[in-house]
N, C-alpha and C. Protein backbone atom coordinates (compact mmCIF):
# COMPACT_ATOMS: atom_id res chain seq x y z
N UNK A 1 137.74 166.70 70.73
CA UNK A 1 137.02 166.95 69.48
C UNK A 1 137.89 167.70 68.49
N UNK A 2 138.63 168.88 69.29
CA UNK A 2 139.56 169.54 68.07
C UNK A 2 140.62 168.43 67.89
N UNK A 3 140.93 167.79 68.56
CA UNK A 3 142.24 167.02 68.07
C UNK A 3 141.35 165.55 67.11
N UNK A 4 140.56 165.42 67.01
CA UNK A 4 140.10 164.80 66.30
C UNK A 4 139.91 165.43 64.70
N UNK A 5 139.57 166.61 65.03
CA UNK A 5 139.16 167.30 63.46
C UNK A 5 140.76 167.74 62.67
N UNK A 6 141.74 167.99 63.73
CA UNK A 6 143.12 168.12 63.49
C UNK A 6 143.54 166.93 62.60
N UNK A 7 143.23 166.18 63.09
CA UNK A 7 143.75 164.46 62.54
C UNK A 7 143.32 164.14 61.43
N UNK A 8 142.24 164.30 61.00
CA UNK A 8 141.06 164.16 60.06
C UNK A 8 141.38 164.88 58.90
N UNK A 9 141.70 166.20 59.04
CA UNK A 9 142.46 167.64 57.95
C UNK A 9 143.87 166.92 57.35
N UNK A 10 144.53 166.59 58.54
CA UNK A 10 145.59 165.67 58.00
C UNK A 10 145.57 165.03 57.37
N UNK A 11 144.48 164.08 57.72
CA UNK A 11 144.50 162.76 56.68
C UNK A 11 143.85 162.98 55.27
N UNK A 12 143.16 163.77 55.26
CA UNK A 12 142.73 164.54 54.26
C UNK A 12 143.44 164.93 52.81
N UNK A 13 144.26 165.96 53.73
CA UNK A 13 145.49 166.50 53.16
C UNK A 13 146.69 165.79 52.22
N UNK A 14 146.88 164.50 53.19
CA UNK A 14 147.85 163.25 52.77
C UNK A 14 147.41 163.15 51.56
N UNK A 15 145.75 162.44 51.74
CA UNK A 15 145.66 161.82 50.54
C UNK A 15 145.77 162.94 49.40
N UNK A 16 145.04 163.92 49.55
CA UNK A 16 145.02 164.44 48.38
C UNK A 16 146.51 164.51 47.69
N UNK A 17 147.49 164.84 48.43
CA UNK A 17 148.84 164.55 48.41
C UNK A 17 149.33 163.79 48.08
N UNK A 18 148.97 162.02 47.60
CA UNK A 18 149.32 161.10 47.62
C UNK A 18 148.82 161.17 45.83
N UNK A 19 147.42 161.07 45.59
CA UNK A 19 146.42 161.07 44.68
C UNK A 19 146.89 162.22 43.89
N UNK A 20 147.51 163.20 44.30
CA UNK A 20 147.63 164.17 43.05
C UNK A 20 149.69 163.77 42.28
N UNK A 21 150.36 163.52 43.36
CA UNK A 21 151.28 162.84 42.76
C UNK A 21 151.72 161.24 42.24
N UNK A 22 150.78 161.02 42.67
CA UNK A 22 150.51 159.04 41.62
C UNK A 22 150.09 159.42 40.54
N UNK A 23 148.88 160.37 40.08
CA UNK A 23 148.76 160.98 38.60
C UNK A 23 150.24 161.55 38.04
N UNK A 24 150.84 162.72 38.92
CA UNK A 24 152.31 163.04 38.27
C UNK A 24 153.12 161.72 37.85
N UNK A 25 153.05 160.98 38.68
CA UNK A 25 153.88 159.83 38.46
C UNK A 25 153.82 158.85 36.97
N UNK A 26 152.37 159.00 36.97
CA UNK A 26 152.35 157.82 36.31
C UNK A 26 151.75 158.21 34.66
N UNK A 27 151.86 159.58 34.54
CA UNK A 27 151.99 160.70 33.40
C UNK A 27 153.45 160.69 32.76
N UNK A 28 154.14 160.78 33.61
CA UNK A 28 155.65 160.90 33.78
C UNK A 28 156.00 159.83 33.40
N UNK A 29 156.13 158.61 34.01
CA UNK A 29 155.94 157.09 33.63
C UNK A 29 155.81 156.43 32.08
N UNK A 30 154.42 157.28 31.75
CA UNK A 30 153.84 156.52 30.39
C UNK A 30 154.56 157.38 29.55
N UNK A 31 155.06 158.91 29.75
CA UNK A 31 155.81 159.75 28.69
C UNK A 31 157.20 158.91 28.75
N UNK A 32 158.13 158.68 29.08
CA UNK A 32 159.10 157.95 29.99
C UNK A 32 159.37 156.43 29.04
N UNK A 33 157.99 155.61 28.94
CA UNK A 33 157.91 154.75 28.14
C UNK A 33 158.07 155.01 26.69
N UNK A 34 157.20 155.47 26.36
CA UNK A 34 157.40 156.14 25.25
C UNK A 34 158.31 156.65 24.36
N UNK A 35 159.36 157.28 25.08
CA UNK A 35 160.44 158.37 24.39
C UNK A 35 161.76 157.06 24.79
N UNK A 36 162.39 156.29 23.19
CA UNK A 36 163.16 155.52 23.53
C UNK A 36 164.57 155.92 22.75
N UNK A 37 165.70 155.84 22.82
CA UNK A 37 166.83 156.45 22.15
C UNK A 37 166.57 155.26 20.88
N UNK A 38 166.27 154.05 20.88
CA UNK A 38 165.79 153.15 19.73
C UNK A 38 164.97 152.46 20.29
N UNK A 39 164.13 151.74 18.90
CA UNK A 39 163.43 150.29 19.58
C UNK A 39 164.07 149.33 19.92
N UNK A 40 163.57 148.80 21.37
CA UNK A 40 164.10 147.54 21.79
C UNK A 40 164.20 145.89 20.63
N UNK A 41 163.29 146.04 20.18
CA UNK A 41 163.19 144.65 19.12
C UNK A 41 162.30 145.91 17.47
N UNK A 42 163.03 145.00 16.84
CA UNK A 42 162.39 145.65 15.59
C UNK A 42 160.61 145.18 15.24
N UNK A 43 160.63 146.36 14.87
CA UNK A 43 158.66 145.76 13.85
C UNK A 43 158.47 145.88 13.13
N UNK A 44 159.37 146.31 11.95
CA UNK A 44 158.94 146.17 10.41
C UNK A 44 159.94 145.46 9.73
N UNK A 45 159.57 145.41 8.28
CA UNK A 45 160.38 143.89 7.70
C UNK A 45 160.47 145.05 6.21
N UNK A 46 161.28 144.16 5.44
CA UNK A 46 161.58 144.93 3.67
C UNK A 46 160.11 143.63 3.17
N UNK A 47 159.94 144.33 2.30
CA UNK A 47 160.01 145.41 1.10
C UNK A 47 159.74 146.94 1.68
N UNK A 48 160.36 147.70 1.80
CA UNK A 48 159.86 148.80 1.96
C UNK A 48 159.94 149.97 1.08
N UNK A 49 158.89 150.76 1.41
CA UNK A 49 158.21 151.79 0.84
C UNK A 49 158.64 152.89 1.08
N UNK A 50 159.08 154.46 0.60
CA UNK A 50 159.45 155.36 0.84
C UNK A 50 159.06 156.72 0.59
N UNK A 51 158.31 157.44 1.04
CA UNK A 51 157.90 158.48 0.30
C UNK A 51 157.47 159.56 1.05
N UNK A 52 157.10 160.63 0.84
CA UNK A 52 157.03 161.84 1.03
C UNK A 52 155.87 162.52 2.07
N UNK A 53 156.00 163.25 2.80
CA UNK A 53 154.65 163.86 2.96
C UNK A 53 154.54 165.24 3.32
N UNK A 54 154.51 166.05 1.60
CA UNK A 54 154.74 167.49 1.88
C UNK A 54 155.85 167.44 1.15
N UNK A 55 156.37 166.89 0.03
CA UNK A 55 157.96 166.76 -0.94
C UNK A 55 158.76 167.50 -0.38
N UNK A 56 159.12 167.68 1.18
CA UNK A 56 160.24 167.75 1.48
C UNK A 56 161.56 167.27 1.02
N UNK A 57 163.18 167.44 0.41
CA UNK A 57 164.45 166.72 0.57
C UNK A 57 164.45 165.77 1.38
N UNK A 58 164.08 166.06 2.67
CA UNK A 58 164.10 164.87 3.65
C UNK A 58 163.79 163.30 3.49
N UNK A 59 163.16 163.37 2.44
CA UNK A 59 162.80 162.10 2.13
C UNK A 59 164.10 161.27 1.35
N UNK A 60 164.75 162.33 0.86
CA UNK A 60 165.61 161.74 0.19
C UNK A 60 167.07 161.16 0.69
N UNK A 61 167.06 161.70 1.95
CA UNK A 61 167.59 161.67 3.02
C UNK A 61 167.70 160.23 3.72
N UNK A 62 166.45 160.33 4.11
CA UNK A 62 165.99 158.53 4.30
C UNK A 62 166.00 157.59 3.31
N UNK A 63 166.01 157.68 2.40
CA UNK A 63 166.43 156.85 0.83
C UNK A 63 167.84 156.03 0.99
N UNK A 64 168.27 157.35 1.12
CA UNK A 64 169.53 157.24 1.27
C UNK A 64 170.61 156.90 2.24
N UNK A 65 169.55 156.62 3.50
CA UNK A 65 170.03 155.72 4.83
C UNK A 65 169.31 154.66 4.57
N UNK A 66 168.61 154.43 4.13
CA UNK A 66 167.91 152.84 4.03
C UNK A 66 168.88 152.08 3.11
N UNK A 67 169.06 152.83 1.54
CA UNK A 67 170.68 151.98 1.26
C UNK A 67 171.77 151.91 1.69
N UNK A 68 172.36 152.67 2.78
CA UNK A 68 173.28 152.59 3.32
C UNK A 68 173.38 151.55 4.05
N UNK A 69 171.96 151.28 4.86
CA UNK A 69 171.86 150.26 5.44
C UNK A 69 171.17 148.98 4.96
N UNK A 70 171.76 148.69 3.42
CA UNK A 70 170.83 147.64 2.99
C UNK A 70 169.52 147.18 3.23
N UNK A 71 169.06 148.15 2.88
CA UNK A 71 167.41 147.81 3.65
C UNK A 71 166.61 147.45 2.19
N UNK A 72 165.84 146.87 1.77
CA UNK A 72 165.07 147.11 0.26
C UNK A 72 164.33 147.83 0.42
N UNK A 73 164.41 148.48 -0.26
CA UNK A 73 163.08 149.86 -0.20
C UNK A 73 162.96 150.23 -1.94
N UNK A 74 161.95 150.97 -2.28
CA UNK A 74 161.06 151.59 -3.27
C UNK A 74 161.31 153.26 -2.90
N UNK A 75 161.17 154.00 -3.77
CA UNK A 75 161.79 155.06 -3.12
C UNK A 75 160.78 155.91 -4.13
N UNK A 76 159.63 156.52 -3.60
CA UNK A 76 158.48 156.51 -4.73
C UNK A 76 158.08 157.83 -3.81
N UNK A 77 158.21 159.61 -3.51
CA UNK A 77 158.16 160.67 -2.96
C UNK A 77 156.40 160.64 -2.83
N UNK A 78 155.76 160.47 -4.30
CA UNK A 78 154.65 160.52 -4.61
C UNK A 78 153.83 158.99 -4.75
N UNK A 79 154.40 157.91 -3.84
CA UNK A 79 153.44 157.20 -3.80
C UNK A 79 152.46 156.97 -3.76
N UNK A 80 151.45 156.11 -4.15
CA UNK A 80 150.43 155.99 -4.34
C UNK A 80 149.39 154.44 -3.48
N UNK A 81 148.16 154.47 -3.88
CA UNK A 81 148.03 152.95 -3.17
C UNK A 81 148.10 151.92 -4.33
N UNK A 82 148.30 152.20 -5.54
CA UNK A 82 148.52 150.88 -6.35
C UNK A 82 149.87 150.75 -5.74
N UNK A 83 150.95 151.20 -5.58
CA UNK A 83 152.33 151.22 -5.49
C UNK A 83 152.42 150.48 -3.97
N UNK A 84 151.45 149.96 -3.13
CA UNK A 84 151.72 149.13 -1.57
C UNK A 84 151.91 147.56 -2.13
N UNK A 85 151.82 147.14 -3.56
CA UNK A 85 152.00 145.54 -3.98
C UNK A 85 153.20 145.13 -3.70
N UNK A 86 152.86 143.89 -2.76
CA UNK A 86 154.59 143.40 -2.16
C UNK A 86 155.11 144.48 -0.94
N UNK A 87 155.03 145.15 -0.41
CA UNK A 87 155.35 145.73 -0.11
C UNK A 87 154.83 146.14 2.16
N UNK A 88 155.69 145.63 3.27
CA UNK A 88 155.70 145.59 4.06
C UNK A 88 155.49 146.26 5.05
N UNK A 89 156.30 147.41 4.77
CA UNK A 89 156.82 148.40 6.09
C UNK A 89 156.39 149.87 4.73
N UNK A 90 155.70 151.15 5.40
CA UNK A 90 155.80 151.93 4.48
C UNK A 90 156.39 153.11 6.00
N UNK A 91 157.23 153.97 5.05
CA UNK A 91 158.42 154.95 5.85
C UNK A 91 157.65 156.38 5.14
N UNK A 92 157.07 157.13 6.03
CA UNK A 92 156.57 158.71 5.54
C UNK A 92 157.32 159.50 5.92
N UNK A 93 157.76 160.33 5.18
CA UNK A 93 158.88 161.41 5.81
C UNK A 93 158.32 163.14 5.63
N UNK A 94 157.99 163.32 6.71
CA UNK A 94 156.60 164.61 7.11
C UNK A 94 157.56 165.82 7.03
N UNK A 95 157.49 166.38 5.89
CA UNK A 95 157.97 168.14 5.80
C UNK A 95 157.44 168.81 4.45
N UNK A 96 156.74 170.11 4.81
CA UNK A 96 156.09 170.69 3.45
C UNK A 96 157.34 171.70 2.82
N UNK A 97 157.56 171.92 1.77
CA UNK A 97 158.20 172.17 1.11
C UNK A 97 157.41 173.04 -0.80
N UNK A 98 157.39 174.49 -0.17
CA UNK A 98 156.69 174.90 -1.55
C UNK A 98 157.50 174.53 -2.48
N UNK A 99 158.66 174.89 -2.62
CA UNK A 99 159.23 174.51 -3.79
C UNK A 99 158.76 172.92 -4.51
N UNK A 100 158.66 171.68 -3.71
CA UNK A 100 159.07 170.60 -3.81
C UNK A 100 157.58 170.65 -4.26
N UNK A 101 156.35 171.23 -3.93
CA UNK A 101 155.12 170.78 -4.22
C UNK A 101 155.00 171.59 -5.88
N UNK A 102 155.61 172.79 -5.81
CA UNK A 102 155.43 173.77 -7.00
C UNK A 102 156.06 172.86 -8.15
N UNK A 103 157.50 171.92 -7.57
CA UNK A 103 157.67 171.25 -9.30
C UNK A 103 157.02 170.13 -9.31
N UNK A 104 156.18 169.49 -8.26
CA UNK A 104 155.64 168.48 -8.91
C UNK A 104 154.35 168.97 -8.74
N UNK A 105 153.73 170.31 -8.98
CA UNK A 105 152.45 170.65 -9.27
C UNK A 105 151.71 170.08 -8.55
N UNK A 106 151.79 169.53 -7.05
CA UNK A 106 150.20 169.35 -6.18
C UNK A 106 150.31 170.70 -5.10
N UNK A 107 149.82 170.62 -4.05
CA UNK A 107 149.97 171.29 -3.35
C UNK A 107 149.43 170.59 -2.05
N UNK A 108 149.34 170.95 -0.60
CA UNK A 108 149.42 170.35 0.64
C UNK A 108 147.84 169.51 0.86
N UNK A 109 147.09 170.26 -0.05
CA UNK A 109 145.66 169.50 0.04
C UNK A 109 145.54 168.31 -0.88
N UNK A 110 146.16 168.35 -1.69
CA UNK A 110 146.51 167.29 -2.61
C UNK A 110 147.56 165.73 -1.55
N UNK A 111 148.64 166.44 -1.27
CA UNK A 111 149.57 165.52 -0.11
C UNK A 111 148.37 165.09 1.32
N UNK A 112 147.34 166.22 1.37
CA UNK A 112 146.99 165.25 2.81
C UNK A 112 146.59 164.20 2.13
N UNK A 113 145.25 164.40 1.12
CA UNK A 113 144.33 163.42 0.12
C UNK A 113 145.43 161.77 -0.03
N UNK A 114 146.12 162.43 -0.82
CA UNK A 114 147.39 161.30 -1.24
C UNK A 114 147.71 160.45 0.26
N UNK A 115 148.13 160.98 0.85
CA UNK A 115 148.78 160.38 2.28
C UNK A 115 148.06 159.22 3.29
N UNK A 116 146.57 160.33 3.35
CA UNK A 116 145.60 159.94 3.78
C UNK A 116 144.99 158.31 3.41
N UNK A 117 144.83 158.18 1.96
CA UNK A 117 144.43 157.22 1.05
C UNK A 117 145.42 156.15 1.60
N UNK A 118 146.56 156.71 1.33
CA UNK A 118 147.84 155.19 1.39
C UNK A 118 147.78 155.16 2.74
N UNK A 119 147.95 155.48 4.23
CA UNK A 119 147.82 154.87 4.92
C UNK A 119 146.36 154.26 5.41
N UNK A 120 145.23 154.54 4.74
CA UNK A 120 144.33 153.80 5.25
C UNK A 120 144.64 152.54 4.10
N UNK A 121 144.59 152.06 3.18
CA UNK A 121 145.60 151.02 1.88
C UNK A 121 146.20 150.11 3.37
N UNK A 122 147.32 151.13 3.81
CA UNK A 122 148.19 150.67 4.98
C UNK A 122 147.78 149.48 6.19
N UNK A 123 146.75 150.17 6.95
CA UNK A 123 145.93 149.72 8.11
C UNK A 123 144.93 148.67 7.18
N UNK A 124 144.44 148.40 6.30
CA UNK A 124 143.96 147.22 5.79
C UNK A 124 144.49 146.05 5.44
N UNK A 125 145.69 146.59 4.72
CA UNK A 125 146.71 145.47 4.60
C UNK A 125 147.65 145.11 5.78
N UNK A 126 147.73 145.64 7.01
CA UNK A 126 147.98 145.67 7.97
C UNK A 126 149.85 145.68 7.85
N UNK A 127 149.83 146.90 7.26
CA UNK A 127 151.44 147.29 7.08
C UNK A 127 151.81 148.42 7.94
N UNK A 128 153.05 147.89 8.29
CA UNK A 128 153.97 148.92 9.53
C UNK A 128 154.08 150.06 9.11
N UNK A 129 153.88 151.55 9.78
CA UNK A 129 153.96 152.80 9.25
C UNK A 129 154.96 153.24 10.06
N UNK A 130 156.22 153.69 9.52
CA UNK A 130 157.07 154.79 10.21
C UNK A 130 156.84 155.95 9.64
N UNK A 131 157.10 157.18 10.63
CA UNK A 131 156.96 158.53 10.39
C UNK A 131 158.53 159.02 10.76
N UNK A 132 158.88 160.24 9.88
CA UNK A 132 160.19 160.56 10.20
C UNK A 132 159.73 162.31 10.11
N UNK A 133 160.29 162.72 10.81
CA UNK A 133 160.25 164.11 10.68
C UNK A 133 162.06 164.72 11.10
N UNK A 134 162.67 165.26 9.94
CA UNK A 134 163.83 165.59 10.51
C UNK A 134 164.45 167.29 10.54
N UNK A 135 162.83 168.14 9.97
CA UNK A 135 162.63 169.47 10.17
C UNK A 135 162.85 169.89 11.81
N UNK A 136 163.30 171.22 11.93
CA UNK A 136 163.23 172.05 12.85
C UNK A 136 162.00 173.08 13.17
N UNK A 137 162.74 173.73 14.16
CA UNK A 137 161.59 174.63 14.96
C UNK A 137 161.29 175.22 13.53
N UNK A 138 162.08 175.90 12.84
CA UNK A 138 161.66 177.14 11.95
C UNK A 138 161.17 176.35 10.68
N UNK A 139 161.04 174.73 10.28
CA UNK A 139 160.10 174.13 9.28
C UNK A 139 158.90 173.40 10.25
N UNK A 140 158.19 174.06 11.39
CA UNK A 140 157.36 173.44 12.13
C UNK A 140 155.74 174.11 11.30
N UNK A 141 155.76 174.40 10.65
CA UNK A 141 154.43 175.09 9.89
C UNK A 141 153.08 174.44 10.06
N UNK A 142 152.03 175.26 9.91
CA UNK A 142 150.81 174.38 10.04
C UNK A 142 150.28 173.75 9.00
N UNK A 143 150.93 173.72 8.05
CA UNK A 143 150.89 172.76 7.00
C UNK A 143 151.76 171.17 7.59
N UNK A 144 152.80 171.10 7.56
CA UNK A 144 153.49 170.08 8.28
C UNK A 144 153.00 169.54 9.73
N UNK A 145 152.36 170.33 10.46
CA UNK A 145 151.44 169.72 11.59
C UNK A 145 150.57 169.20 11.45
N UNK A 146 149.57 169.53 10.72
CA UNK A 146 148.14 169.05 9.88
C UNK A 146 148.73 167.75 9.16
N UNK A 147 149.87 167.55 8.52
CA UNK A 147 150.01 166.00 7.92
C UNK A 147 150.88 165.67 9.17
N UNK A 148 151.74 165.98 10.23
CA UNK A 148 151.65 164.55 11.77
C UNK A 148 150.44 164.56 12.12
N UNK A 149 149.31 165.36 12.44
CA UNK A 149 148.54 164.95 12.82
C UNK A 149 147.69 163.80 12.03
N UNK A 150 147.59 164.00 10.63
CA UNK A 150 146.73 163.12 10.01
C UNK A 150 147.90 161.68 10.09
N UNK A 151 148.96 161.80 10.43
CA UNK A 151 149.43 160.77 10.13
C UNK A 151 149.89 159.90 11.41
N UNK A 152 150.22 160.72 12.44
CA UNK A 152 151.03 160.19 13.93
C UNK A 152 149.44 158.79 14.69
N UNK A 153 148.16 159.00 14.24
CA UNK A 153 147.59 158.40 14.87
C UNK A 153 147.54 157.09 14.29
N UNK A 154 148.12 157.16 12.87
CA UNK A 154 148.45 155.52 12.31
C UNK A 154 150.05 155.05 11.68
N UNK A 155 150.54 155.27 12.91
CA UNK A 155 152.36 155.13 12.84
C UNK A 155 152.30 154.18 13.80
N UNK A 156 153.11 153.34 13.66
CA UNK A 156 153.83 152.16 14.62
C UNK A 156 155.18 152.78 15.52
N UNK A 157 155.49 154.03 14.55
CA UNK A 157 157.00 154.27 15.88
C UNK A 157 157.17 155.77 14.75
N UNK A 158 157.72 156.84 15.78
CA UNK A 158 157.90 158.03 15.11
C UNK A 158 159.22 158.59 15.30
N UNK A 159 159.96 159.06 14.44
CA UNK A 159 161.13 159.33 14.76
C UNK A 159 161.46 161.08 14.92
N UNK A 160 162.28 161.98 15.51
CA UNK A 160 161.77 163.51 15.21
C UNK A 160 162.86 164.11 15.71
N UNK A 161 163.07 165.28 15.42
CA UNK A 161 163.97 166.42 15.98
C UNK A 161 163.73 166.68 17.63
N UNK A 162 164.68 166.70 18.53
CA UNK A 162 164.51 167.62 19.55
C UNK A 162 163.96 169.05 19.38
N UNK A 163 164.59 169.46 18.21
CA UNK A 163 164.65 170.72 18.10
C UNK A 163 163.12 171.14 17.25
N UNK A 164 162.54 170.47 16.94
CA UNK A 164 161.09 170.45 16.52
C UNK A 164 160.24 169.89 17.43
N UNK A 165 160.24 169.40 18.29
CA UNK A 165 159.69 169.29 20.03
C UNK A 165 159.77 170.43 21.02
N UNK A 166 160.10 171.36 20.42
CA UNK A 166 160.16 172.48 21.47
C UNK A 166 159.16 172.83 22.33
N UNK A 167 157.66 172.64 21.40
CA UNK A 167 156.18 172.92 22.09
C UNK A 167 155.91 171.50 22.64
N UNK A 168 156.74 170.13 22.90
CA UNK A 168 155.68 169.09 23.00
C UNK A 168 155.01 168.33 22.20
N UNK A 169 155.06 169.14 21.16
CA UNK A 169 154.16 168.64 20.22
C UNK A 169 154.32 167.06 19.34
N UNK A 170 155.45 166.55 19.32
CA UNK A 170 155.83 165.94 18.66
C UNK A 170 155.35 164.19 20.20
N UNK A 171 155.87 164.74 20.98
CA UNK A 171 155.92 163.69 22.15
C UNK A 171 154.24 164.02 22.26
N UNK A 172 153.67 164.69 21.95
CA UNK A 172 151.67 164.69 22.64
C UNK A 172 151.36 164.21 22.01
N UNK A 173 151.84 163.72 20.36
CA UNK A 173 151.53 163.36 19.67
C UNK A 173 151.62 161.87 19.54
N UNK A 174 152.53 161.33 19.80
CA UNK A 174 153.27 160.16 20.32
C UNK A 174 152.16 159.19 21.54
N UNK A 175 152.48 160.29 23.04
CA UNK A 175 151.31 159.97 23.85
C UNK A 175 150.00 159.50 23.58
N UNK A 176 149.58 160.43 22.77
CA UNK A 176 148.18 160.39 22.69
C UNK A 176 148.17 158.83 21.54
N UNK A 177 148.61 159.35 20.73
CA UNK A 177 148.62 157.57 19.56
C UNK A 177 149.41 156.24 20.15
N UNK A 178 150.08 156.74 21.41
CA UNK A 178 150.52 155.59 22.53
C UNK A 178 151.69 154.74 21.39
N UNK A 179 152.17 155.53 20.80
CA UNK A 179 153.30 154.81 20.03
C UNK A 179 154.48 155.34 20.48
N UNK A 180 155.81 154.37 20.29
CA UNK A 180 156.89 154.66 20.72
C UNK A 180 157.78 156.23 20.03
N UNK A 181 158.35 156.80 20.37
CA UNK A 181 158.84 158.53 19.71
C UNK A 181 160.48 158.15 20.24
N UNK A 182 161.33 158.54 18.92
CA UNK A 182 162.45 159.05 19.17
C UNK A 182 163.24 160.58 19.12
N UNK A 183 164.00 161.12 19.78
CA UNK A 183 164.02 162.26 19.64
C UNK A 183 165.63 162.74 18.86
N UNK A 184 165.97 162.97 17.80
CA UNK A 184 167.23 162.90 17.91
C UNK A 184 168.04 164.52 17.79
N UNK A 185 169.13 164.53 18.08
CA UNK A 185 170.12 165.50 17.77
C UNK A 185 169.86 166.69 16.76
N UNK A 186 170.58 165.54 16.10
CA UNK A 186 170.72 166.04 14.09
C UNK A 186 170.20 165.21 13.34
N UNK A 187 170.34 165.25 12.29
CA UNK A 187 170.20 164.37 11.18
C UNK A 187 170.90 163.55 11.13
N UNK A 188 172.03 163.17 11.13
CA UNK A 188 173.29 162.11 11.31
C UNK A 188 172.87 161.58 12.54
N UNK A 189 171.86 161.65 13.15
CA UNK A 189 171.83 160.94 14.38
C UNK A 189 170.62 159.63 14.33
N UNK A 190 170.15 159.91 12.47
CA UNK A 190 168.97 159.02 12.37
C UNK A 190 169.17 157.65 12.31
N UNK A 191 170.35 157.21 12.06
CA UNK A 191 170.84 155.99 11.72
C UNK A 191 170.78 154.80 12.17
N UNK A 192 170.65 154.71 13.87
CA UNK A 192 170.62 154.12 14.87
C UNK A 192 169.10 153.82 14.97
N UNK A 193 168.18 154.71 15.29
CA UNK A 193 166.99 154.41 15.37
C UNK A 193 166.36 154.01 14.39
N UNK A 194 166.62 154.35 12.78
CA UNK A 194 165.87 153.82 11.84
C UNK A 194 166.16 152.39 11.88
N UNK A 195 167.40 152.14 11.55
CA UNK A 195 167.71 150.91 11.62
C UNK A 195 167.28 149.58 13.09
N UNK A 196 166.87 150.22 13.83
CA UNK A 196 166.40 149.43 15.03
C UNK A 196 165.16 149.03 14.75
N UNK A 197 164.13 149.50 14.10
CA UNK A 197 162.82 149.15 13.46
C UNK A 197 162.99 147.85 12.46
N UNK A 198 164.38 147.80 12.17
CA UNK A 198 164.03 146.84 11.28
C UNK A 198 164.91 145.68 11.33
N UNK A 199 166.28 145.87 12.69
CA UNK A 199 166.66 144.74 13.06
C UNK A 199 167.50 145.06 14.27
């Protein structure tokens, strides 16, 4: 009888053992999928769209790798939804920036409103959304979180700092909207992955 109840604890034990690391596994797995150094095949096409979220520099940044890499793009910080005509693939580049909001007089409640509008424009016309974030830990603000969040759940592929992933946040974000996340270096390291989105 005791060597029966011995056996039984065991088997017990196993499973729970088995069942609690197939969840590790397959957590691990889907994060794993997710986090790619580029996309395997591209998903967006030109005309593309370029603009701001939070008038960060950064945007200008990406402007300026999209011509490098002959890409057609519109290069519009303060886009709008009349401004999606013709227009394919739209590229958001997520960093708040007082200065950048103070000279063009909106401010971050104004940028969610704005943002908000054009990607739902986006998801009707059924246009590709990239997100770029190429801020660090110390531009991680809760202003700039509040627009990935309003924005990471309608992105096709997100691109981001290691060094602004420090909490996770950038990859939970990813997870949870089950879209592909790149993580890069530096800034000079965007080149590769942007350009894989689109060929």
């Amino acid at each position: 009888m005791k060597l029966k109840s011995f056996i039984l604890t065991i088997i017990v034990i196993f499973m729970i053992f088995v069942t609690i690391n197939s969840k590790i596994f397959e957590k691990r797995k889907e994060i794993n999928v997710l986090l790619l150094p580029s996309l395997p095949n591209p998903i967006a096409k030109e005309y593309v769209l370029i603009t701001s979220a939070g008038q960060s520099t950064e945007a200008y940044i990406i402007n300026d790798v999209a011509n490098k890499l002959m890409i057609h793009n519109y290069f519009m910080p303060q886009a709008k939804m009349s401004d999606l005509k013709g227009i394919n693939t739209i590229v958001v580049v997520v960093g708040t920036s007082p200065l950048g909001e103070k000279l063009n007089r909106i401010n971050v409640e104004d940028e969610k409103k704005r943002v908000g509008e054009l990607l739902k424009e986006a998801k009707k016309e059924k246009l590709v959304v990239i997100t770029v974030y190429m801020g660090g830990k110390e531009r991680r603000d809760k202003s700039t979180d509040e627009l990935l969040s309003i924005i990471c759940p309608q992105t096709n592929y997100l691109i981001g700092t290691k060094e602004a992933n420090y909490d996770n946040f950038l990859s939970e974000a990813a997870r949870s909207s089950k879209i592909p996340l790149t993580l890069i270096n530096t800034v000079s390291d965007i080149i590769e992955p942007f350009s894989s989105a689109f060929r």
